[in-house]
Protein backbone atom coordinates (compact mmCIF):
# COMPACT_ATOMS: atom_id res chain seq x y z
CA UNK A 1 -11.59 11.58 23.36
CA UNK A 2 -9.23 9.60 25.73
CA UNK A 3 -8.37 6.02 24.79
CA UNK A 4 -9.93 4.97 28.22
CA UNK A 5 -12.96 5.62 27.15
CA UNK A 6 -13.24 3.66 24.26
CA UNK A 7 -11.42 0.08 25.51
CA UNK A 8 -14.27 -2.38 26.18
CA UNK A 9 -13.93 -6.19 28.04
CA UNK A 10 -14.05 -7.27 24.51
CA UNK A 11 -11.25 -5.58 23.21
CA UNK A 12 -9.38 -6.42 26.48
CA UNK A 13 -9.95 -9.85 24.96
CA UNK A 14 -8.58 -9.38 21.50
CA UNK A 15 -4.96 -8.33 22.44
CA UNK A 16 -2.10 -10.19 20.53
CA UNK A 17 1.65 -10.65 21.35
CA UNK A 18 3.89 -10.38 18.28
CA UNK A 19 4.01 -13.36 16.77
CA UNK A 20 7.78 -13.21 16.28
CA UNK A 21 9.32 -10.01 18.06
CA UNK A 22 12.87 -10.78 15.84
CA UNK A 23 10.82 -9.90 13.07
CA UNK A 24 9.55 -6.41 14.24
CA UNK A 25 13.23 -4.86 15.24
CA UNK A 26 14.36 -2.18 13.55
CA UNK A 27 18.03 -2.43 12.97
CA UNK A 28 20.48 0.41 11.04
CA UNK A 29 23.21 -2.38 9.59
CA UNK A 30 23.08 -2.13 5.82
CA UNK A 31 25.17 -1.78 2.77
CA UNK A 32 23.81 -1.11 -1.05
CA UNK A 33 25.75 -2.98 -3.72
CA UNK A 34 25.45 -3.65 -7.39
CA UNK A 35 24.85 -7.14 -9.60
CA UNK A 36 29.09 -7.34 -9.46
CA UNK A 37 29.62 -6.64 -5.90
CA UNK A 38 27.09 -9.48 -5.56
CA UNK A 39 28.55 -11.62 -7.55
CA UNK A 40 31.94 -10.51 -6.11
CA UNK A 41 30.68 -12.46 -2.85
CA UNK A 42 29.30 -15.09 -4.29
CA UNK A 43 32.26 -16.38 -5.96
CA UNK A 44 33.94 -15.57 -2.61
CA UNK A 45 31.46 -17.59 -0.46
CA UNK A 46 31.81 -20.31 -3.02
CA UNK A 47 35.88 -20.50 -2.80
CA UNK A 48 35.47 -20.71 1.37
CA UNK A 49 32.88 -23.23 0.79
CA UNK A 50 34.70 -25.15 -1.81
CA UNK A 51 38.23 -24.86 0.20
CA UNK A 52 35.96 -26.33 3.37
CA UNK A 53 33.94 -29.62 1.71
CA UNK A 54 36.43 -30.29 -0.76
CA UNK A 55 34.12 -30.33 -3.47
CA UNK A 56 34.11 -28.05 -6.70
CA UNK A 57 33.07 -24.51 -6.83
CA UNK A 58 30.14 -25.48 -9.49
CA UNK A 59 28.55 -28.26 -6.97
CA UNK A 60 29.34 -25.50 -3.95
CA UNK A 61 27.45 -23.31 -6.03
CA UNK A 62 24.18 -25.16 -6.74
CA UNK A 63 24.38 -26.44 -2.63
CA UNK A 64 24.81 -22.84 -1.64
CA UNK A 65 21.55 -21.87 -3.57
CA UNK A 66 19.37 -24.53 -1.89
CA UNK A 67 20.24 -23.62 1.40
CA UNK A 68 19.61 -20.01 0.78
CA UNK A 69 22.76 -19.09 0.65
CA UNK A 70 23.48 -19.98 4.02
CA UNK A 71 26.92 -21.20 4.54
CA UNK A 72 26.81 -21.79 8.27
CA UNK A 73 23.91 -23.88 7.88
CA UNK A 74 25.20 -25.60 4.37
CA UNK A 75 28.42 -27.28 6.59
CA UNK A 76 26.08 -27.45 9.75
CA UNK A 77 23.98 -30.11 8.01
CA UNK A 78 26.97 -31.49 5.81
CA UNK A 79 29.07 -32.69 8.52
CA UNK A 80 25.88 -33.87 10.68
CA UNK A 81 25.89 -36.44 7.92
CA UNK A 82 27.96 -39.33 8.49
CA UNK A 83 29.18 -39.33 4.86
CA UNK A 84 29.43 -37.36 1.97
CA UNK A 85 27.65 -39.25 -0.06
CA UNK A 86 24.43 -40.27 2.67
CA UNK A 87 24.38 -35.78 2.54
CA UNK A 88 23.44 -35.91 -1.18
CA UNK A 89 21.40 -38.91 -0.71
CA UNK A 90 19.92 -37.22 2.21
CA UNK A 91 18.64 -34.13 0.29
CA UNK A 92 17.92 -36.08 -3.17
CA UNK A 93 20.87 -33.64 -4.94
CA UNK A 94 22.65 -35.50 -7.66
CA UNK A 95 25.79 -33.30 -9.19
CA UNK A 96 28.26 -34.54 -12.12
CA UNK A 97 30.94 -33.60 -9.27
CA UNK A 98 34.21 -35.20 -10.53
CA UNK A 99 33.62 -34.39 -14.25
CA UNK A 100 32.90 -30.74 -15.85
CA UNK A 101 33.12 -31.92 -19.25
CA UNK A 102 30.25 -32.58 -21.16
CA UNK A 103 29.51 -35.84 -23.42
CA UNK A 104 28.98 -36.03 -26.89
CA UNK A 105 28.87 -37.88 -29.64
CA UNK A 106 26.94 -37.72 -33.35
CA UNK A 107 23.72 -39.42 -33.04
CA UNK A 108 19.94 -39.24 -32.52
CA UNK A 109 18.49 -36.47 -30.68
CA UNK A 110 15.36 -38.28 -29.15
CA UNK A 111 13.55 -34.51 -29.25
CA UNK A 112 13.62 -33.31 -32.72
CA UNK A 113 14.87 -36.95 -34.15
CA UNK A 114 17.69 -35.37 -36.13
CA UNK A 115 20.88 -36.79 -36.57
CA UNK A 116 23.58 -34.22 -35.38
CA UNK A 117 25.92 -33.78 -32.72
CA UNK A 118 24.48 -34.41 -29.31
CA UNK A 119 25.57 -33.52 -25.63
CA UNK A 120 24.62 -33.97 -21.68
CA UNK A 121 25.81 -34.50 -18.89
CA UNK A 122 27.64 -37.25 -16.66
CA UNK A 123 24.28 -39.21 -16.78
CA UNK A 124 24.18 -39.95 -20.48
CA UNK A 125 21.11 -38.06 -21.78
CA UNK A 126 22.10 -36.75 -24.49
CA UNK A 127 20.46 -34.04 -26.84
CA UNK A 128 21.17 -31.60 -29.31
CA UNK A 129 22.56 -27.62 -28.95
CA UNK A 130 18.80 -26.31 -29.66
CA UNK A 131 16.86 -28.78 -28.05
CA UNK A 132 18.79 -28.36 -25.34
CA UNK A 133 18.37 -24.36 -25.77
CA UNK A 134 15.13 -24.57 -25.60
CA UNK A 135 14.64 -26.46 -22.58
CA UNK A 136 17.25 -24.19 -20.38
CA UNK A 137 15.31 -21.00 -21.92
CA UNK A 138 12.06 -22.28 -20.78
CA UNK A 139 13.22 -23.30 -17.54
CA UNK A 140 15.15 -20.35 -16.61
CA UNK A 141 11.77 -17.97 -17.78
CA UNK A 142 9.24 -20.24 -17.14
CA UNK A 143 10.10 -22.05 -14.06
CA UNK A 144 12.75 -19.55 -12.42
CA UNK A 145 15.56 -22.28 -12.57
CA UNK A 146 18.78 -21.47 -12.53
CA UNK A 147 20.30 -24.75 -11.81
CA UNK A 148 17.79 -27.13 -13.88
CA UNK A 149 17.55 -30.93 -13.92
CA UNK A 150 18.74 -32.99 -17.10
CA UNK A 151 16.70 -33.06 -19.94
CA UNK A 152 16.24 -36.62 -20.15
CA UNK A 153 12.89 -38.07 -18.71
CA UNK A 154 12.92 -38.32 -15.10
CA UNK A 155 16.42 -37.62 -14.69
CA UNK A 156 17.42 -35.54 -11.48
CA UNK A 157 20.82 -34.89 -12.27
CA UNK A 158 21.49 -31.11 -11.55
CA UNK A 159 22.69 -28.86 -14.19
CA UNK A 160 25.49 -26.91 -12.40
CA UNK A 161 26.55 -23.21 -13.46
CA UNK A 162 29.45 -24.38 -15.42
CA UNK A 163 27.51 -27.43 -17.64
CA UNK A 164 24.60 -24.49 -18.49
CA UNK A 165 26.95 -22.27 -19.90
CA UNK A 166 28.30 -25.09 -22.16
CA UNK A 167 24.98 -26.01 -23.21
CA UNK A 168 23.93 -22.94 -24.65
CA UNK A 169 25.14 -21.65 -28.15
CA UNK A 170 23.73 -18.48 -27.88
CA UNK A 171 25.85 -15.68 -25.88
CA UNK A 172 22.75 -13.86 -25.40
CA UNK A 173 21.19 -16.53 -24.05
CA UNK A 174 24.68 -16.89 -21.90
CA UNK A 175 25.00 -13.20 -21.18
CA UNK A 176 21.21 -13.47 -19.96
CA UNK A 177 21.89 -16.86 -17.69
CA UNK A 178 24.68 -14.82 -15.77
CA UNK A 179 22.75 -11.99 -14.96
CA UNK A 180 19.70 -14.68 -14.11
CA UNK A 181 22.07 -16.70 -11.51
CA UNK A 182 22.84 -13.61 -9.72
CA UNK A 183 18.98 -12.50 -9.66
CA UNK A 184 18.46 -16.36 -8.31
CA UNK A 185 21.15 -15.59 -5.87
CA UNK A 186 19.54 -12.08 -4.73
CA UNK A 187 15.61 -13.88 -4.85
CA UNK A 188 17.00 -16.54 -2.57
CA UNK A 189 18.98 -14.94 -0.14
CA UNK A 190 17.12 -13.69 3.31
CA UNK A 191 19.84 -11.10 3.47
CA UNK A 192 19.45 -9.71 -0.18
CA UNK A 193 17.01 -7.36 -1.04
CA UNK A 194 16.38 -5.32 -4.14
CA UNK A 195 15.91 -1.74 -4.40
CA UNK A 196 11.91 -1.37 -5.72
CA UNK A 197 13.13 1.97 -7.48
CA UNK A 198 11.47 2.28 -10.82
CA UNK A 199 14.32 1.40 -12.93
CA UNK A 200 16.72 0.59 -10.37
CA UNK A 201 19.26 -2.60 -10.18
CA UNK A 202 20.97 -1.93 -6.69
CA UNK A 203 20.80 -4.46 -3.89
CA UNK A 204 20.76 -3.78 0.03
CA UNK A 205 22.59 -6.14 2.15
CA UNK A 206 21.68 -6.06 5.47
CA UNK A 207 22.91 -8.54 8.25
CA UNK A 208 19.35 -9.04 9.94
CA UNK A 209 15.94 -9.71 7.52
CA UNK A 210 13.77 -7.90 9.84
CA UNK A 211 11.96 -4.36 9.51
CA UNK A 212 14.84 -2.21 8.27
CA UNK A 213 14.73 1.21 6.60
CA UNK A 214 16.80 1.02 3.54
CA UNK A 215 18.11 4.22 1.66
CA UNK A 216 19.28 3.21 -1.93
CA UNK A 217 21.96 5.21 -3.46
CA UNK A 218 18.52 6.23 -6.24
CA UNK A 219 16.91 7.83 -3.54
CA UNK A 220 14.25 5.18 -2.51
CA UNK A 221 13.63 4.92 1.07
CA UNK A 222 12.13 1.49 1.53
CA UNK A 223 11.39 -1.50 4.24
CA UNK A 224 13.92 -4.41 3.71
CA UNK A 225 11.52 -6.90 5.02
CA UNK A 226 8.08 -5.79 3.02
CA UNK A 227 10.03 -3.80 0.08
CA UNK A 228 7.43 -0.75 0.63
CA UNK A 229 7.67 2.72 1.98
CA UNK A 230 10.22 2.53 5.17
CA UNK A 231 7.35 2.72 7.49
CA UNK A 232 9.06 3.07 11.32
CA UNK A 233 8.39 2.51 13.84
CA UNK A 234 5.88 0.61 13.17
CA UNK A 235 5.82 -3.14 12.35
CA UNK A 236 5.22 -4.78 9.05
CA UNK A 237 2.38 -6.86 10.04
CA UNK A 238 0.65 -3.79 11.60
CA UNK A 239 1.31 -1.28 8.38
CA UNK A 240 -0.28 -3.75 6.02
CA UNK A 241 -3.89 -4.19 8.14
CA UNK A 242 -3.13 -0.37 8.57
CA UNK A 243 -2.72 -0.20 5.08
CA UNK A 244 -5.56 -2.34 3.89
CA UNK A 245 -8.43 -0.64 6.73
CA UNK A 246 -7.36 3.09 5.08
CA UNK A 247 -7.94 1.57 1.82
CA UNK A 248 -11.29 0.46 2.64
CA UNK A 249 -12.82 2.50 4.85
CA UNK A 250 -11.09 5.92 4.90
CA UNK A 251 -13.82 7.42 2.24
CA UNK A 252 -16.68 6.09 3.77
CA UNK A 253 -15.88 7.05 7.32
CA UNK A 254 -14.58 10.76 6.67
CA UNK A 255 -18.08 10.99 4.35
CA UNK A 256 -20.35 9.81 7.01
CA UNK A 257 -17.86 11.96 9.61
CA UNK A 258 -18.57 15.15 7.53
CA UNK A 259 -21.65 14.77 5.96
CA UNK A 260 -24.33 13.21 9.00
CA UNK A 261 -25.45 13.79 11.60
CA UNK A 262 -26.87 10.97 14.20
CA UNK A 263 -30.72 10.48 14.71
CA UNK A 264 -31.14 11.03 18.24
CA UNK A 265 -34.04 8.46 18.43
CA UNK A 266 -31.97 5.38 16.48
CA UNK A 267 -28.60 6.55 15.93
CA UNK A 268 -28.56 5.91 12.75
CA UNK A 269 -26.30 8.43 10.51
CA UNK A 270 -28.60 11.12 8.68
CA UNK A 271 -27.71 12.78 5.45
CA UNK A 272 -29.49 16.33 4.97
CA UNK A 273 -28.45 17.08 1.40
CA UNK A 274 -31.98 19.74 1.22
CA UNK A 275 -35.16 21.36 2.19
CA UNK A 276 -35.71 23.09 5.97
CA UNK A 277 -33.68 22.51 9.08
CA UNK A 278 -36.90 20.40 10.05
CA UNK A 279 -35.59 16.29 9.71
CA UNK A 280 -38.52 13.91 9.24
CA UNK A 281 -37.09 10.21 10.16
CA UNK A 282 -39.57 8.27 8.27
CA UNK A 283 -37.99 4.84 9.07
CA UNK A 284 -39.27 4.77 12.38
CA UNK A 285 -42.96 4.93 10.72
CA UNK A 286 -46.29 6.74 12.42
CA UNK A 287 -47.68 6.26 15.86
CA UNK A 288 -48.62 2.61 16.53
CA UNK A 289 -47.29 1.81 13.28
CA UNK A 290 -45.46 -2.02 14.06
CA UNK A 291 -41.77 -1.97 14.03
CA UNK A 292 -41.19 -5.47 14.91
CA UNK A 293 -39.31 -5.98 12.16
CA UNK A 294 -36.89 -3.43 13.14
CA UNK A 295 -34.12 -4.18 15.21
CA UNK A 296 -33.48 -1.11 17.68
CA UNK A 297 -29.91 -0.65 19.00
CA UNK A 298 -29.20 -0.10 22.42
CA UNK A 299 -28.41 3.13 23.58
CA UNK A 300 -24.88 1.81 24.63
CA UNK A 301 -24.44 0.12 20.96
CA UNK A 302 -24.76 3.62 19.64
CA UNK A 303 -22.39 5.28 21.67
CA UNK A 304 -19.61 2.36 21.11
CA UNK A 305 -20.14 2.85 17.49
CA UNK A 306 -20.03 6.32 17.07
CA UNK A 307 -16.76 5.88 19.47
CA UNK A 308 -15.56 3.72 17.22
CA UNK A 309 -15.95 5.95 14.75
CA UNK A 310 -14.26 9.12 15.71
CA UNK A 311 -11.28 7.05 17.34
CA UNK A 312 -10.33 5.72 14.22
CA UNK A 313 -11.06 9.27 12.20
CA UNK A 314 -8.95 10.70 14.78
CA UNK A 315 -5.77 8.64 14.05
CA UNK A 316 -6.26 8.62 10.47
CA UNK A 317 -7.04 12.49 9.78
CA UNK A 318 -3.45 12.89 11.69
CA UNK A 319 -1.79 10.31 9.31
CA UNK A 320 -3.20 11.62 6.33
CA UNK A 321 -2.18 15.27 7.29
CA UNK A 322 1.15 14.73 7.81
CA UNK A 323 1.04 12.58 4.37
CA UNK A 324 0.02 15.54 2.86
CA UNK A 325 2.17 17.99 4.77
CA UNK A 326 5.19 15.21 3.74
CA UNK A 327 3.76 15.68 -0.25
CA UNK A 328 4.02 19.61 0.34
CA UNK A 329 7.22 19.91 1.31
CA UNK A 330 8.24 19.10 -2.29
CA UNK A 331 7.94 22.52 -2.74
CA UNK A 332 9.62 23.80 0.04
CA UNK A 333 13.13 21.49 -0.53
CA UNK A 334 12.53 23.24 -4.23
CA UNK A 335 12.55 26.81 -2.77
CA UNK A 336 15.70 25.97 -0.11
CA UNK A 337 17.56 24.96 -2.87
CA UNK A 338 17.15 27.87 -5.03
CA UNK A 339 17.81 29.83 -1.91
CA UNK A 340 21.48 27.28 -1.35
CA UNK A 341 22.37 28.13 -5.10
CA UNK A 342 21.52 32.07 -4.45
CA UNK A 343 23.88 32.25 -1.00
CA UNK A 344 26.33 30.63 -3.22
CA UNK A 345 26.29 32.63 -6.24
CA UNK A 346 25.54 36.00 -4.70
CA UNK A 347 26.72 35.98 -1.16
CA UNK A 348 30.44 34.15 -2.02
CA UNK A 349 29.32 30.98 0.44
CA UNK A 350 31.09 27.65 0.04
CA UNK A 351 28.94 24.14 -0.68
CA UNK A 352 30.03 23.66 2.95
CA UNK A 353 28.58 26.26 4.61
CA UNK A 354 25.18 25.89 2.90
CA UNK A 355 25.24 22.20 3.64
CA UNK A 356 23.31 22.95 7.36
CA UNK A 357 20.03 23.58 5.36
CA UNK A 358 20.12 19.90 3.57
CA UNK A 359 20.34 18.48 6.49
CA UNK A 360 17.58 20.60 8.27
CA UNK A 361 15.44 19.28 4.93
CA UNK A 362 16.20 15.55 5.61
CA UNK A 363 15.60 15.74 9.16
CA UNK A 364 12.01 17.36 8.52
CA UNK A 365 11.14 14.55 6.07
CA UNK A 366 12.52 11.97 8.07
CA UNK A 367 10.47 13.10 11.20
CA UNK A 368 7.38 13.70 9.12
CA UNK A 369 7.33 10.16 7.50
CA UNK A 370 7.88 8.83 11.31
CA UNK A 371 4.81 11.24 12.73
CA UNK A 372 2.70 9.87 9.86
CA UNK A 373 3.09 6.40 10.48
CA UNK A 374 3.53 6.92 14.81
CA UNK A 375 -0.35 7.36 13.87
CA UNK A 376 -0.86 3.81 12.88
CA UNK A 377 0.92 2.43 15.49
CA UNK A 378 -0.91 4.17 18.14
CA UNK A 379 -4.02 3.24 16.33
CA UNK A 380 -3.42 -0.54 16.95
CA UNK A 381 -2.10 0.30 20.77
CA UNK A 382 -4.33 -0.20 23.72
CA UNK A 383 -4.64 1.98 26.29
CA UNK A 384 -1.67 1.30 28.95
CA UNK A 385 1.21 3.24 30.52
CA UNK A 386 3.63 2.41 27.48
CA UNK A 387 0.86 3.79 24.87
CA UNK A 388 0.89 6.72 27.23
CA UNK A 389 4.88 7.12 26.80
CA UNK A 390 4.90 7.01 23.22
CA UNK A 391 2.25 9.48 22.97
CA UNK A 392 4.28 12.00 24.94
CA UNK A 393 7.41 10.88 22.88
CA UNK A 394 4.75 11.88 19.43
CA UNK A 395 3.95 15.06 20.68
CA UNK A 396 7.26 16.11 21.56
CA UNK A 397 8.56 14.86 18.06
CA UNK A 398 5.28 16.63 15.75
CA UNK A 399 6.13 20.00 18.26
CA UNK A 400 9.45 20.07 17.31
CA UNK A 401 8.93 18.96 13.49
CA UNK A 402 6.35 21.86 13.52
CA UNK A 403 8.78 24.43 14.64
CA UNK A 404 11.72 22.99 12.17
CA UNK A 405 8.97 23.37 8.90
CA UNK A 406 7.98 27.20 10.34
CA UNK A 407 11.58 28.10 10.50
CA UNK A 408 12.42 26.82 7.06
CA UNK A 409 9.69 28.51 5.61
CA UNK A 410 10.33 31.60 6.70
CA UNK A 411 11.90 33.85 3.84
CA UNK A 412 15.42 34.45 4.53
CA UNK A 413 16.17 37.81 4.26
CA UNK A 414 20.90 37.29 3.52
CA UNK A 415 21.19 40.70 3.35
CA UNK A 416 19.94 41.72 6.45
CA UNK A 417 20.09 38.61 8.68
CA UNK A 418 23.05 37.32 10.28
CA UNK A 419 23.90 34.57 8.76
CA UNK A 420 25.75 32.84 11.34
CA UNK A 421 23.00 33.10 13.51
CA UNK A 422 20.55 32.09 10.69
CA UNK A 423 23.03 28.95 10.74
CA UNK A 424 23.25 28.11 14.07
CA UNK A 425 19.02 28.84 15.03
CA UNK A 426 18.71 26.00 12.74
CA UNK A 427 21.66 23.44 13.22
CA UNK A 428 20.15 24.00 17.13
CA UNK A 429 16.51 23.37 15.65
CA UNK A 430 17.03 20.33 13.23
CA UNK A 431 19.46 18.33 15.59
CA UNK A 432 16.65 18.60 18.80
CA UNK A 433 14.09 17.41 16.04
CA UNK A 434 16.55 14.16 15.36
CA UNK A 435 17.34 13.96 19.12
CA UNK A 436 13.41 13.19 19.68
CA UNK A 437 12.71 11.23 16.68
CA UNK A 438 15.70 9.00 18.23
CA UNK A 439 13.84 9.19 21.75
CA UNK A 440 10.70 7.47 19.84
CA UNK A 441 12.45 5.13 17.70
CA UNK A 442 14.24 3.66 20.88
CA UNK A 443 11.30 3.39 22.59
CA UNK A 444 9.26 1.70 19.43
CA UNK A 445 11.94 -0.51 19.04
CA UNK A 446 12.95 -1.77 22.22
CA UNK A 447 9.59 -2.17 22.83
CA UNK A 448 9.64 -4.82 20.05
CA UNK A 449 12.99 -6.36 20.46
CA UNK A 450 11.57 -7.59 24.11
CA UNK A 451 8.22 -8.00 23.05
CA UNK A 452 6.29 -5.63 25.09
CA UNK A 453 3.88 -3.91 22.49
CA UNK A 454 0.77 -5.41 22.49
CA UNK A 455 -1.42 -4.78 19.67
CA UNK A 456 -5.46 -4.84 19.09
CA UNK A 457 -6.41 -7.63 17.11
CA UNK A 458 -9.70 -6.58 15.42
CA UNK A 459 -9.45 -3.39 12.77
């Protein structure tokens, strides 16, 4: 069924614009570090901060983590001030800047009313070791605080990195706060992202916060803006409705799909599940019987439904085949590999020379995961002459991807093929398949950078 068929006025009507095109790009600038190449930069963003304002690394440190982690804008709105001081007045931040060291004294504690040694900060609040203890642990657990205020009642004197870590007694509970300031970093940094690997504790970096697919040194390919299943080209606002219509209607559709047929009076879906081939539609009562409480659709209500219908099973059967042909191929990358380690062992090949069928594997699963979700995109697209480019790009892409998956699962016979030409049939195969994914991806996303996808509103 073509496209043209099924756009009504009303759908004219509910086209969008991308709310914010920056968002939707699809860049390819990213680096995966650990929790100490993190903190690696964040001491170094610190010193250049520090050696800029003039103020210590501790205060540079808790400024830093309100604005995101933004330097640029951290000085931007420093120096628009006309004063250090009207800055921190300004944003209602209070640090113990000139003084690290704590107070103390022996006294009261006015928590658990013992008389012990107490501590605080600047401000004068003080408390003892485990009252204090108990307050960061609660904050840092409870409220996700890494740089709480002072204990004392209605006190907003900020507890930089440097006082915390004298406050607490416990070096698990200090080994735990410096893991916990780099997760705060991480949580509160646009350009920080971590890996949603079962498990896994690695962080992508990647200089924009739009759509980006992300592949962790684990093996996790993932969306740096949503954190799911690197979904391109499409965008993240689209894969979640996508998402969340498959969810709830996929059963029910491919049921009624499969399992009805329409009354040709009504239209309503029929289920035959016995008896003759005769159907009796007993809804629509005897002769002269009164249906005025029945509302009868209009013969072009029926037709737009059951349009409706098969447009979206059409876009979704695709998606879900090449999910499952994606789940299959499990099997296949197990079967290449045993044939890698046979070429090796038995036919004296080098690591080298067998790498050409790795990278025939990634290619296939990187152009089947794109295929699967080209399917939700389109679904969203209305008919125009750029829907009608992409779909040329998405056939040329699934003809090729078909042709890669036949070759590779064809037995391979070392013996008696050449394997040079073996080798070079599929080098020629797997780098047309990644010359046409490329062709689509450009398209997708340049389409997106300038704004010129529009998408249908209503699922």
């Amino acid at each position: 069924m073509e496209d043209e068929d099924y756009q009504s006025d009303s759908y004219q009507e509910e086209i969008e614009d991308p709310a914010s095109p920056a968002d939707n790009v699809i860049t390819n600038n990213f680096k995966i570090l650990t929790m100490e190449d993190v903190e690696k930069e964040m001491n170094e963003i610190c010193g250049e901060t520090s050696a800029i304002l003039g103020l210590p690394i501790q205060c540079c440190k808790v400024l830093l983590n309100i604005f995101r982690w933004d330097k640029d804008k951290l000085l931007e709105k420093f120096y628009e001030s006309e004063s250090p001081e009207k800055f921190f007045i300004a944003y209602k931040i209070i640090l113990s800047a000139e003084n690290t060291e704590l107070m103390s004294k022996i006294g009261d504690c006015y928590i658990c009313f013992d008389k012990k040694r107490i501590i605080g900060l600047s401000c004068g609040h003080l408390y003892c070791n485990e009252c204090w203890e108990s307050y960061l642990s609660t904050r840092f657990r409870e409220e996700n605080d890494a740089f709480p205020f002072c204990i004392g009642p209605d006190c907003k004197m900020i507890a930089d990195n440097v006082a915390v870590l004298k406050l607490l007694s416990s070096e698990n509970e200090k080994a735990f706060y410096k893991k916990f300031l780099i997760k705060t970093a991480v949580n509160s940094n646009p350009h920080l992202k971590w890996c949603p690997g079962q498990d896994c504790e690695m962080i992508a970096k990647c200089s924009s916060s739009g759509c980006q697919p992300i592949q962790c040194k684990c093996g996790t390919l993932f969306c740096f803006f949503c954190s799911q299943e690197a979904h391109e080209p499409v965008p993240c606002d689209i894969i979640k409705r996508w998402a969340k219509k498959i969810e709830g209607d996929s059963l029910t559709m491919k049921w009624i799909a499969v399992s009805t047929k329409d009354c040709p009076k009504c239209g309503i879906p029929i289920e035959k599940n016995g008896g003759c081939n005769r159907m009796d539609w007993n809804v629509h009562g005897y002769e002269g019987a009164n249906s005025c409480n029945r509302y009868e659709p209009k013969e072009e209500e029926k037709a737009e439904s059951r349009r409706v219908l098969q447009r979206y099973m059409h876009y979704y059967d695709r998606f879900i085949n090449h999910k499952n042909s994606l789940k299959a191929e499990t099997t296949l990358i197990e079967n290449i590999n045993t044939k890698i380690t046979q070429m090796q062992n038995k036919n004296c090949y080098s690591w080298i020379e067998t790498q050409f069928l790795i990278k025939a594997l990634d290619s296939l699963k990187s152009c089947r995961r794109m295929l699967m979700y080209s399917y939700a995109f389109a679904f969203y697209l209305p008919s125009s002459n750029q829907k009608h480019i992409f779909e040329d790009n998405q056939a040329d892409l699934e003809h090729a991807t078909e042709e890669l998956s036949g070759l590779l699962e064809q037995e391979m016979d070392l013996e008696k093929d050449d394997f040079n030409v073996l080798k070079q049939k599929v080098q020629d195969r797997y780098r047309y398949v990644d010359h046409r994914r490329e062709v689509m991806f450009k398209h997708c996303t340049e389409g997106l950078e300038k704004g010129e996808w529009k998408f249908i509103t209503v699922d």
